[in-house]
PDB file of N, CA and C in Angstrom:
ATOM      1  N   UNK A   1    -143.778 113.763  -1.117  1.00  0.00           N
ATOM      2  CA  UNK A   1    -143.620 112.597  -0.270  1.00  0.00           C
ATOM      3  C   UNK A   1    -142.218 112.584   0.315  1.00  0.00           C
ATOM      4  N   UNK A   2    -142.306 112.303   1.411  1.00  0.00           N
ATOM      5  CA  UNK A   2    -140.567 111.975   2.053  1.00  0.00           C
ATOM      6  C   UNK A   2    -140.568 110.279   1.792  1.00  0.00           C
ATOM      7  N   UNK A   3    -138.546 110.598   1.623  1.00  0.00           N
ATOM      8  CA  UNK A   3    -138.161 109.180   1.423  1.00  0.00           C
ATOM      9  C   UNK A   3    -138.269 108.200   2.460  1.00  0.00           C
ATOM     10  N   UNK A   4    -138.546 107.031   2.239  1.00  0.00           N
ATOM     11  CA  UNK A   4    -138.876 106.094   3.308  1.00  0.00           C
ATOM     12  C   UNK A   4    -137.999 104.576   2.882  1.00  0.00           C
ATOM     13  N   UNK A   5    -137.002 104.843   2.486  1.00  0.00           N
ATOM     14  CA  UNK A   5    -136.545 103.851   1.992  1.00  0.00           C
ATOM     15  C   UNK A   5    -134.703 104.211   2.501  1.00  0.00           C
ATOM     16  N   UNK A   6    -134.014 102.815   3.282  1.00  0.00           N
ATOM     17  CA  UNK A   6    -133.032 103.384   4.198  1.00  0.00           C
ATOM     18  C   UNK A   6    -132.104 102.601   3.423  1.00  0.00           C
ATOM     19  N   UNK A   7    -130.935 102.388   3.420  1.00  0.00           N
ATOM     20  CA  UNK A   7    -129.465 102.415   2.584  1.00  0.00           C
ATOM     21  C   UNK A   7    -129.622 100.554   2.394  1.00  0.00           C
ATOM     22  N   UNK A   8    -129.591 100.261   3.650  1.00  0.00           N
ATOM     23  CA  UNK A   8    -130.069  98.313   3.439  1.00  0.00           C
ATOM     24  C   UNK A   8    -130.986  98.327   2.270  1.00  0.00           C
ATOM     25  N   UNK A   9    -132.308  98.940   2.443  1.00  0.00           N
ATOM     26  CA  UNK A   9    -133.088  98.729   1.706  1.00  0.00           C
ATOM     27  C   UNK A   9    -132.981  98.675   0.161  1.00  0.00           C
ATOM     28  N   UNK A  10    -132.351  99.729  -0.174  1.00  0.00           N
ATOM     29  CA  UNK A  10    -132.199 100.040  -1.499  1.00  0.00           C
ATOM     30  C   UNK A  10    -130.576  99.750  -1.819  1.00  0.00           C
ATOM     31  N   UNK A  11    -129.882  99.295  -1.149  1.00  0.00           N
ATOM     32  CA  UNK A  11    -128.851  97.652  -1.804  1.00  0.00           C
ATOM     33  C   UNK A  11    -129.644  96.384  -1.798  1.00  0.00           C
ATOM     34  N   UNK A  12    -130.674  96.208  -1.222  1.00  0.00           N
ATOM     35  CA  UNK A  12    -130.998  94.515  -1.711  1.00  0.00           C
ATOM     36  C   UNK A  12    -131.680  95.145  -2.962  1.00  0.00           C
ATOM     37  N   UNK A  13    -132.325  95.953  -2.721  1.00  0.00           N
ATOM     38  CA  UNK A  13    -133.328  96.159  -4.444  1.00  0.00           C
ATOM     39  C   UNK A  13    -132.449  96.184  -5.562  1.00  0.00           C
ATOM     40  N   UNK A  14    -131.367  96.791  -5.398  1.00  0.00           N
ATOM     41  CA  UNK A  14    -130.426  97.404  -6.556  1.00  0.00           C
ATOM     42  C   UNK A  14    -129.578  95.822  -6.919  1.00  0.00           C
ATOM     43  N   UNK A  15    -129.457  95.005  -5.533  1.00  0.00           N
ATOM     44  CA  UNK A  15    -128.517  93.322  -5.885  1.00  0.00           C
ATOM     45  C   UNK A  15    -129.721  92.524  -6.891  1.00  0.00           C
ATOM     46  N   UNK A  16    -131.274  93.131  -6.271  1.00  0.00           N
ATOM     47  CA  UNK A  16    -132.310  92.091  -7.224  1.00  0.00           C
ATOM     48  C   UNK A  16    -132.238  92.689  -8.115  1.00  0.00           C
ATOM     49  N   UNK A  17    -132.426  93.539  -8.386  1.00  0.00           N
ATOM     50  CA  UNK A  17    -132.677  94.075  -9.828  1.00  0.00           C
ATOM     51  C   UNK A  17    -131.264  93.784 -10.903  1.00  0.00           C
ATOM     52  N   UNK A  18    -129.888  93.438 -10.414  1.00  0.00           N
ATOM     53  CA  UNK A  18    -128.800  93.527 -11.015  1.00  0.00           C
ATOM     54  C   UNK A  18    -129.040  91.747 -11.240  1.00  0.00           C
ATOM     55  N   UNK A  19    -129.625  90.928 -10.139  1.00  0.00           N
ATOM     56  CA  UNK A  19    -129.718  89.451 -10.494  1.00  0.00           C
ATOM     57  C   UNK A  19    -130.744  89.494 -11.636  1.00  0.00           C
ATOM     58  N   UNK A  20    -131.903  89.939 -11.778  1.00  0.00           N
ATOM     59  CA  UNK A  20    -132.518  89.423 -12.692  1.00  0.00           C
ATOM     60  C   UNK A  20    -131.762  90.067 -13.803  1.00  0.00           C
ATOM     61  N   UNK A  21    -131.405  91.038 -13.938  1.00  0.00           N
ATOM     62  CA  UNK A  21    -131.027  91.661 -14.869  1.00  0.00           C
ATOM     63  C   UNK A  21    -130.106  90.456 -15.820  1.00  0.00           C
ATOM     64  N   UNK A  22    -128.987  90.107 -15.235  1.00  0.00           N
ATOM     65  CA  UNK A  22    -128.019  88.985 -15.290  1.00  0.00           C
ATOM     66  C   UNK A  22    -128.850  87.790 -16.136  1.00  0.00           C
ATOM     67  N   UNK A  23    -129.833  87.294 -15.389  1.00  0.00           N
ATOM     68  CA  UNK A  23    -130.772  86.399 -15.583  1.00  0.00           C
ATOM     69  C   UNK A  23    -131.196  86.024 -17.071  1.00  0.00           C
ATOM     70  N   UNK A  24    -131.466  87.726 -17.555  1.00  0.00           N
ATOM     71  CA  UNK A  24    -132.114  87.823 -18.535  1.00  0.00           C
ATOM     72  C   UNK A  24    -131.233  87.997 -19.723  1.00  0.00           C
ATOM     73  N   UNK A  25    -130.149  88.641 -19.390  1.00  0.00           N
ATOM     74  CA  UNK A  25    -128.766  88.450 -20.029  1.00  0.00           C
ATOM     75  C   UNK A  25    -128.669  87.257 -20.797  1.00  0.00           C
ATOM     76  N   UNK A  26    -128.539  86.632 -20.068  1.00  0.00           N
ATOM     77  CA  UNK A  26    -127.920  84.867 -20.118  1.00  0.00           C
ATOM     78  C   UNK A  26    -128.904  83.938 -20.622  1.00  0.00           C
ATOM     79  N   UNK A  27    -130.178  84.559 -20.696  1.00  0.00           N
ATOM     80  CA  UNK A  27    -131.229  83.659 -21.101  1.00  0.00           C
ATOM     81  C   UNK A  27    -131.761  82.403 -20.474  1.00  0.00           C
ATOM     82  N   UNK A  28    -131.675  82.978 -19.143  1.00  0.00           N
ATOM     83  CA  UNK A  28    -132.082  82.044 -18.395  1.00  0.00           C
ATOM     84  C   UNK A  28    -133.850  82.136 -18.094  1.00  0.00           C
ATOM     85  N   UNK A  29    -134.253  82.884 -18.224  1.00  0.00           N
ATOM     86  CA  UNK A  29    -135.337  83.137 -17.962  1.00  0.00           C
ATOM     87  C   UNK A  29    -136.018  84.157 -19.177  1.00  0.00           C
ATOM     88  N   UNK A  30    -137.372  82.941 -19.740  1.00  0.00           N
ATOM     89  CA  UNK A  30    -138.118  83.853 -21.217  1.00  0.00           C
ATOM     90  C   UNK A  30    -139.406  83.922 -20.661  1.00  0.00           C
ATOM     91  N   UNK A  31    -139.521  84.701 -21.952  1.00  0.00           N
ATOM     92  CA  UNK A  31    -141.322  84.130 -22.070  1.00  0.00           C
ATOM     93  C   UNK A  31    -142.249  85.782 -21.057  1.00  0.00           C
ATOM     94  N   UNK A  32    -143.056  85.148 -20.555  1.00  0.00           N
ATOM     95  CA  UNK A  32    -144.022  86.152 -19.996  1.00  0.00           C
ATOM     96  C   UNK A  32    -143.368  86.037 -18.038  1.00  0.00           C
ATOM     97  N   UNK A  33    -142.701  85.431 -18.233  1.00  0.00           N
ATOM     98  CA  UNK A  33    -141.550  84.918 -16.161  1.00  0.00           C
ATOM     99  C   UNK A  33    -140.729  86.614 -16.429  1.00  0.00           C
ATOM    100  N   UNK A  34    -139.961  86.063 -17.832  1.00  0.00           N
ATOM    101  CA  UNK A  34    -138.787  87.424 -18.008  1.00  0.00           C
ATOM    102  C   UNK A  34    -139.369  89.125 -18.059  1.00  0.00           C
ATOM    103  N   UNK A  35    -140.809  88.965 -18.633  1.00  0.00           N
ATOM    104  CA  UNK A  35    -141.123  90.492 -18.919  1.00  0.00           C
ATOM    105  C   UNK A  35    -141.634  91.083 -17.576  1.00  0.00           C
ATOM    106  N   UNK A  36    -142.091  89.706 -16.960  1.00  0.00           N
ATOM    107  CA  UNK A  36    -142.491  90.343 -15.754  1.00  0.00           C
ATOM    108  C   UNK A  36    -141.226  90.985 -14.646  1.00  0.00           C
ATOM    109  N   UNK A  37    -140.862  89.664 -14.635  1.00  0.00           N
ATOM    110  CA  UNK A  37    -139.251  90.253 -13.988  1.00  0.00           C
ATOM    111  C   UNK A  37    -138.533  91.311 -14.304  1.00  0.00           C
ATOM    112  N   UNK A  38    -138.622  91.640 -15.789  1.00  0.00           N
ATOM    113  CA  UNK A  38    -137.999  93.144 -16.216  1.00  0.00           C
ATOM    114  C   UNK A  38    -138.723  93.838 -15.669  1.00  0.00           C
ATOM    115  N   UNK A  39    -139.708  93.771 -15.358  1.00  0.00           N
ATOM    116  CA  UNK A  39    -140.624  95.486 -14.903  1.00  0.00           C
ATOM    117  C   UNK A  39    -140.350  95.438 -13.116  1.00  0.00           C
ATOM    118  N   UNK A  40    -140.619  94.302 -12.948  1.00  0.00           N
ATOM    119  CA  UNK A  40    -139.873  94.652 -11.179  1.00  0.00           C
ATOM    120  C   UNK A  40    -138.826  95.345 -10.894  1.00  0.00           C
ATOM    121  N   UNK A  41    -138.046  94.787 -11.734  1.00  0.00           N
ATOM    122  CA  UNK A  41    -136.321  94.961 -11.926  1.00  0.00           C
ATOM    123  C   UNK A  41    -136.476  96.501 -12.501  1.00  0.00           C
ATOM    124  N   UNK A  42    -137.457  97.303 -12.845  1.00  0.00           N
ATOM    125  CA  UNK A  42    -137.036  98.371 -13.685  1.00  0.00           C
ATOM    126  C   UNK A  42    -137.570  99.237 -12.701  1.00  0.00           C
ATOM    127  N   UNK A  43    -138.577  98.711 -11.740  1.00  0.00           N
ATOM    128  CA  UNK A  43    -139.355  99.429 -10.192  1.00  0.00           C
ATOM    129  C   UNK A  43    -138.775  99.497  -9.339  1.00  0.00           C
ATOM    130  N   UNK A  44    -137.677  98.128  -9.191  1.00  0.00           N
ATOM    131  CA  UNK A  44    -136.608  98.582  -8.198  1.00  0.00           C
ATOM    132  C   UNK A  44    -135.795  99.471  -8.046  1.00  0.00           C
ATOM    133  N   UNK A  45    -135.120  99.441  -9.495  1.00  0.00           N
ATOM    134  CA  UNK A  45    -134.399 100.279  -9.550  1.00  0.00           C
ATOM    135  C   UNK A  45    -134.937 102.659  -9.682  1.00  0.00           C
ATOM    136  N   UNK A  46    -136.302 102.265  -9.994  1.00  0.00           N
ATOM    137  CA  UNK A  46    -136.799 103.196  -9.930  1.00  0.00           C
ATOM    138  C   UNK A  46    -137.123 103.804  -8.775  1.00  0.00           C
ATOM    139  N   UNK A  47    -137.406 103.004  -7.786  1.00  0.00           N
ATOM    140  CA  UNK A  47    -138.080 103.469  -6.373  1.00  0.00           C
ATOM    141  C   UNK A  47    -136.577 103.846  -5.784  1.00  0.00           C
ATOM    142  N   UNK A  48    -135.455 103.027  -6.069  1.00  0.00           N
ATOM    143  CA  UNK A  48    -134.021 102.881  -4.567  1.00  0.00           C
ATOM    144  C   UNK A  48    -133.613 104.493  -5.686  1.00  0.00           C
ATOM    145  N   UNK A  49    -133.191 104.853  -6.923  1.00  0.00           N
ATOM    146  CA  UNK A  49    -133.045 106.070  -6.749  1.00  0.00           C
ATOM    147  C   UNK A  49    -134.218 107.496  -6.830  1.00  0.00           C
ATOM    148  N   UNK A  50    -135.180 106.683  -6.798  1.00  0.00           N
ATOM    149  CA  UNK A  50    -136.432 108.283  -5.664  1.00  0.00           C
ATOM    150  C   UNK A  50    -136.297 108.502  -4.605  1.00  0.00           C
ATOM    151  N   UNK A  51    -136.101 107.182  -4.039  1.00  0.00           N
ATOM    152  CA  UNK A  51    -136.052 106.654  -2.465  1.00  0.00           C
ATOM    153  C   UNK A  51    -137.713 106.216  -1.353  1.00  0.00           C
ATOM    154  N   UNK A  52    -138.242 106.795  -2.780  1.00  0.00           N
ATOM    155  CA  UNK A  52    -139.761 106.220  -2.160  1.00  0.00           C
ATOM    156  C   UNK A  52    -140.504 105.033  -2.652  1.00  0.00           C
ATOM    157  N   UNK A  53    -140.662 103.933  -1.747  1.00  0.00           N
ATOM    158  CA  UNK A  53    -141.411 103.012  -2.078  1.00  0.00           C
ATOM    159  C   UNK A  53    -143.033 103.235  -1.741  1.00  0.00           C
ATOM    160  N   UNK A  54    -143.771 103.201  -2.956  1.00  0.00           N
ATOM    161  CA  UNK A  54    -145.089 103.951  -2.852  1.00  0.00           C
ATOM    162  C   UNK A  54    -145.978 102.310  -2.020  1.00  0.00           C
ATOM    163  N   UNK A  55    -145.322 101.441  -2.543  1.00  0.00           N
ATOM    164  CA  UNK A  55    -146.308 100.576  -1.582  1.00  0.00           C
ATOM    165  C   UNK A  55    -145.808 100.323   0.164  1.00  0.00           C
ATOM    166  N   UNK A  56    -144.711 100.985   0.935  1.00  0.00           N
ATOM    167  CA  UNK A  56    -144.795 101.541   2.066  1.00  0.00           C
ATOM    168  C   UNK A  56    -145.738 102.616   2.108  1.00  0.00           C
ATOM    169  N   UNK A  57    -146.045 103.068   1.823  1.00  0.00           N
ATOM    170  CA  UNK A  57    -146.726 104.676   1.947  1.00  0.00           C
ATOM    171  C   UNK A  57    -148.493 104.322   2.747  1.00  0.00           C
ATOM    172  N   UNK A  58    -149.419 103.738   2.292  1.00  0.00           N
ATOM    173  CA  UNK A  58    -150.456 103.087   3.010  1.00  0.00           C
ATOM    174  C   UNK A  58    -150.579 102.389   4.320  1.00  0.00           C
ATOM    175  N   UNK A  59    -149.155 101.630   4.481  1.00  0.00           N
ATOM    176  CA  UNK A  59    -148.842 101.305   5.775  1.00  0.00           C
ATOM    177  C   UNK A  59    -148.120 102.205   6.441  1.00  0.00           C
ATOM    178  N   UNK A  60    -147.293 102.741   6.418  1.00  0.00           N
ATOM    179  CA  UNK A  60    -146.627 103.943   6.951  1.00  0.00           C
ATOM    180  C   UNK A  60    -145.201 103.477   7.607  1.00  0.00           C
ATOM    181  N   UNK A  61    -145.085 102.763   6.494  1.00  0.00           N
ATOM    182  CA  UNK A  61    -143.815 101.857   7.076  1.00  0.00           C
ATOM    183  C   UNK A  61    -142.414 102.566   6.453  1.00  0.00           C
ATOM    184  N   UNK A  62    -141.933 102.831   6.927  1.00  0.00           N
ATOM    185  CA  UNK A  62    -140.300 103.402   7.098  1.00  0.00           C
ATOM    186  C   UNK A  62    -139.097 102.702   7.152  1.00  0.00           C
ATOM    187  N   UNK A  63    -138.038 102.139   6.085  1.00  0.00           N
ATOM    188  CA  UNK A  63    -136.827 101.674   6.760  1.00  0.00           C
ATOM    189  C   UNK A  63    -135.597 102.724   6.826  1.00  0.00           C
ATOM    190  N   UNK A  64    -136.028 104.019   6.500  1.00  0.00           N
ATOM    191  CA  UNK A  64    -134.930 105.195   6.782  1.00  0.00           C
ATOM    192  C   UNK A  64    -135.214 105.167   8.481  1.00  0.00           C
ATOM    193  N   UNK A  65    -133.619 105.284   8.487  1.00  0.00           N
ATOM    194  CA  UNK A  65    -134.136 105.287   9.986  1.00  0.00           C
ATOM    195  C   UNK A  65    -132.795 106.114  10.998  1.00  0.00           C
ATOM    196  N   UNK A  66    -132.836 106.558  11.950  1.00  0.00           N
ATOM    197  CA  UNK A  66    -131.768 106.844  12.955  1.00  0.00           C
ATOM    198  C   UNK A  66    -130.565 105.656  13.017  1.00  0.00           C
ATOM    199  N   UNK A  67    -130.887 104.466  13.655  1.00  0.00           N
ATOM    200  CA  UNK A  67    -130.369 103.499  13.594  1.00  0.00           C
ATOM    201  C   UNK A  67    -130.100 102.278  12.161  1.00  0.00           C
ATOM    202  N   UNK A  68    -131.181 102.911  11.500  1.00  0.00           N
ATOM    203  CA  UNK A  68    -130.788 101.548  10.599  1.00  0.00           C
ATOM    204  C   UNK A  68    -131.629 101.143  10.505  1.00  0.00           C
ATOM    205  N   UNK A  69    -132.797 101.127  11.532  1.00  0.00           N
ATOM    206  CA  UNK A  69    -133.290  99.465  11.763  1.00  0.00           C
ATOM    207  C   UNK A  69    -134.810  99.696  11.141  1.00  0.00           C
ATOM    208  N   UNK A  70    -135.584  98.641  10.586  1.00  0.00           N
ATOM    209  CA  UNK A  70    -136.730  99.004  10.397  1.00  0.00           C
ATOM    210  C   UNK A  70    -137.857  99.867  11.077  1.00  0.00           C
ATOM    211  N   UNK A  71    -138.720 100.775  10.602  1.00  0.00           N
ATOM    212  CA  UNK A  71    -139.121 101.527  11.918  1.00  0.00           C
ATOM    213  C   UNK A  71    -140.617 101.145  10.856  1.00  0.00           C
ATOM    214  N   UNK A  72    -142.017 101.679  11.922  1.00  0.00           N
ATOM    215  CA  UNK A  72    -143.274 101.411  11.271  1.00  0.00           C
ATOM    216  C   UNK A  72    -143.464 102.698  12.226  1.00  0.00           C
ATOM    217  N   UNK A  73    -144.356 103.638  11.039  1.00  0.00           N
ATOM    218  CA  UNK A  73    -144.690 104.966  12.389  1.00  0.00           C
ATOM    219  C   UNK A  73    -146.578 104.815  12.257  1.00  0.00           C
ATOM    220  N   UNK A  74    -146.785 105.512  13.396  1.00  0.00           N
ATOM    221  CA  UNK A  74    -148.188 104.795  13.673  1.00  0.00           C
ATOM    222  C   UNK A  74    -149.047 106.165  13.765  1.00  0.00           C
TER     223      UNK A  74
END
């Protein structure tokens, strides 16, 4: 698979995944809210260093891009 995931993209994933992370730290968030949130938080961070987000892949949606900017290839 080529990467489809562009430098914006995978700093907001890596800021969410570092907030919940924090979150869970601090005990702000338990129960079955927190485990779920850990596994997002553990996908984010899994997909931004593969660089592939497998649920772009069906749509064919791209934010690596020339410019930056979101691209959708058709």
């Amino acid at each position: 698979m080529r990467p489809n995931m562009g430098g914006i993209d995978k700093t907001l994933r890596l800021i969410g995944a570092a907030v919940i992370a924090v979150l869970l730290i601090i005990g702000a968030i338990k129960g079955t809210v927190a485990i779920i949130l850990a596994i997002i938080a553990a996908i984010f961070v899994i997909t931004t260093f593969v660089g592939i987000c497998p649920a772009y892949v069906p749509f064919k949606i791209s934010t690596k891009g020339k410019s930056g900017a979101t691209r959708v290839d058709v």
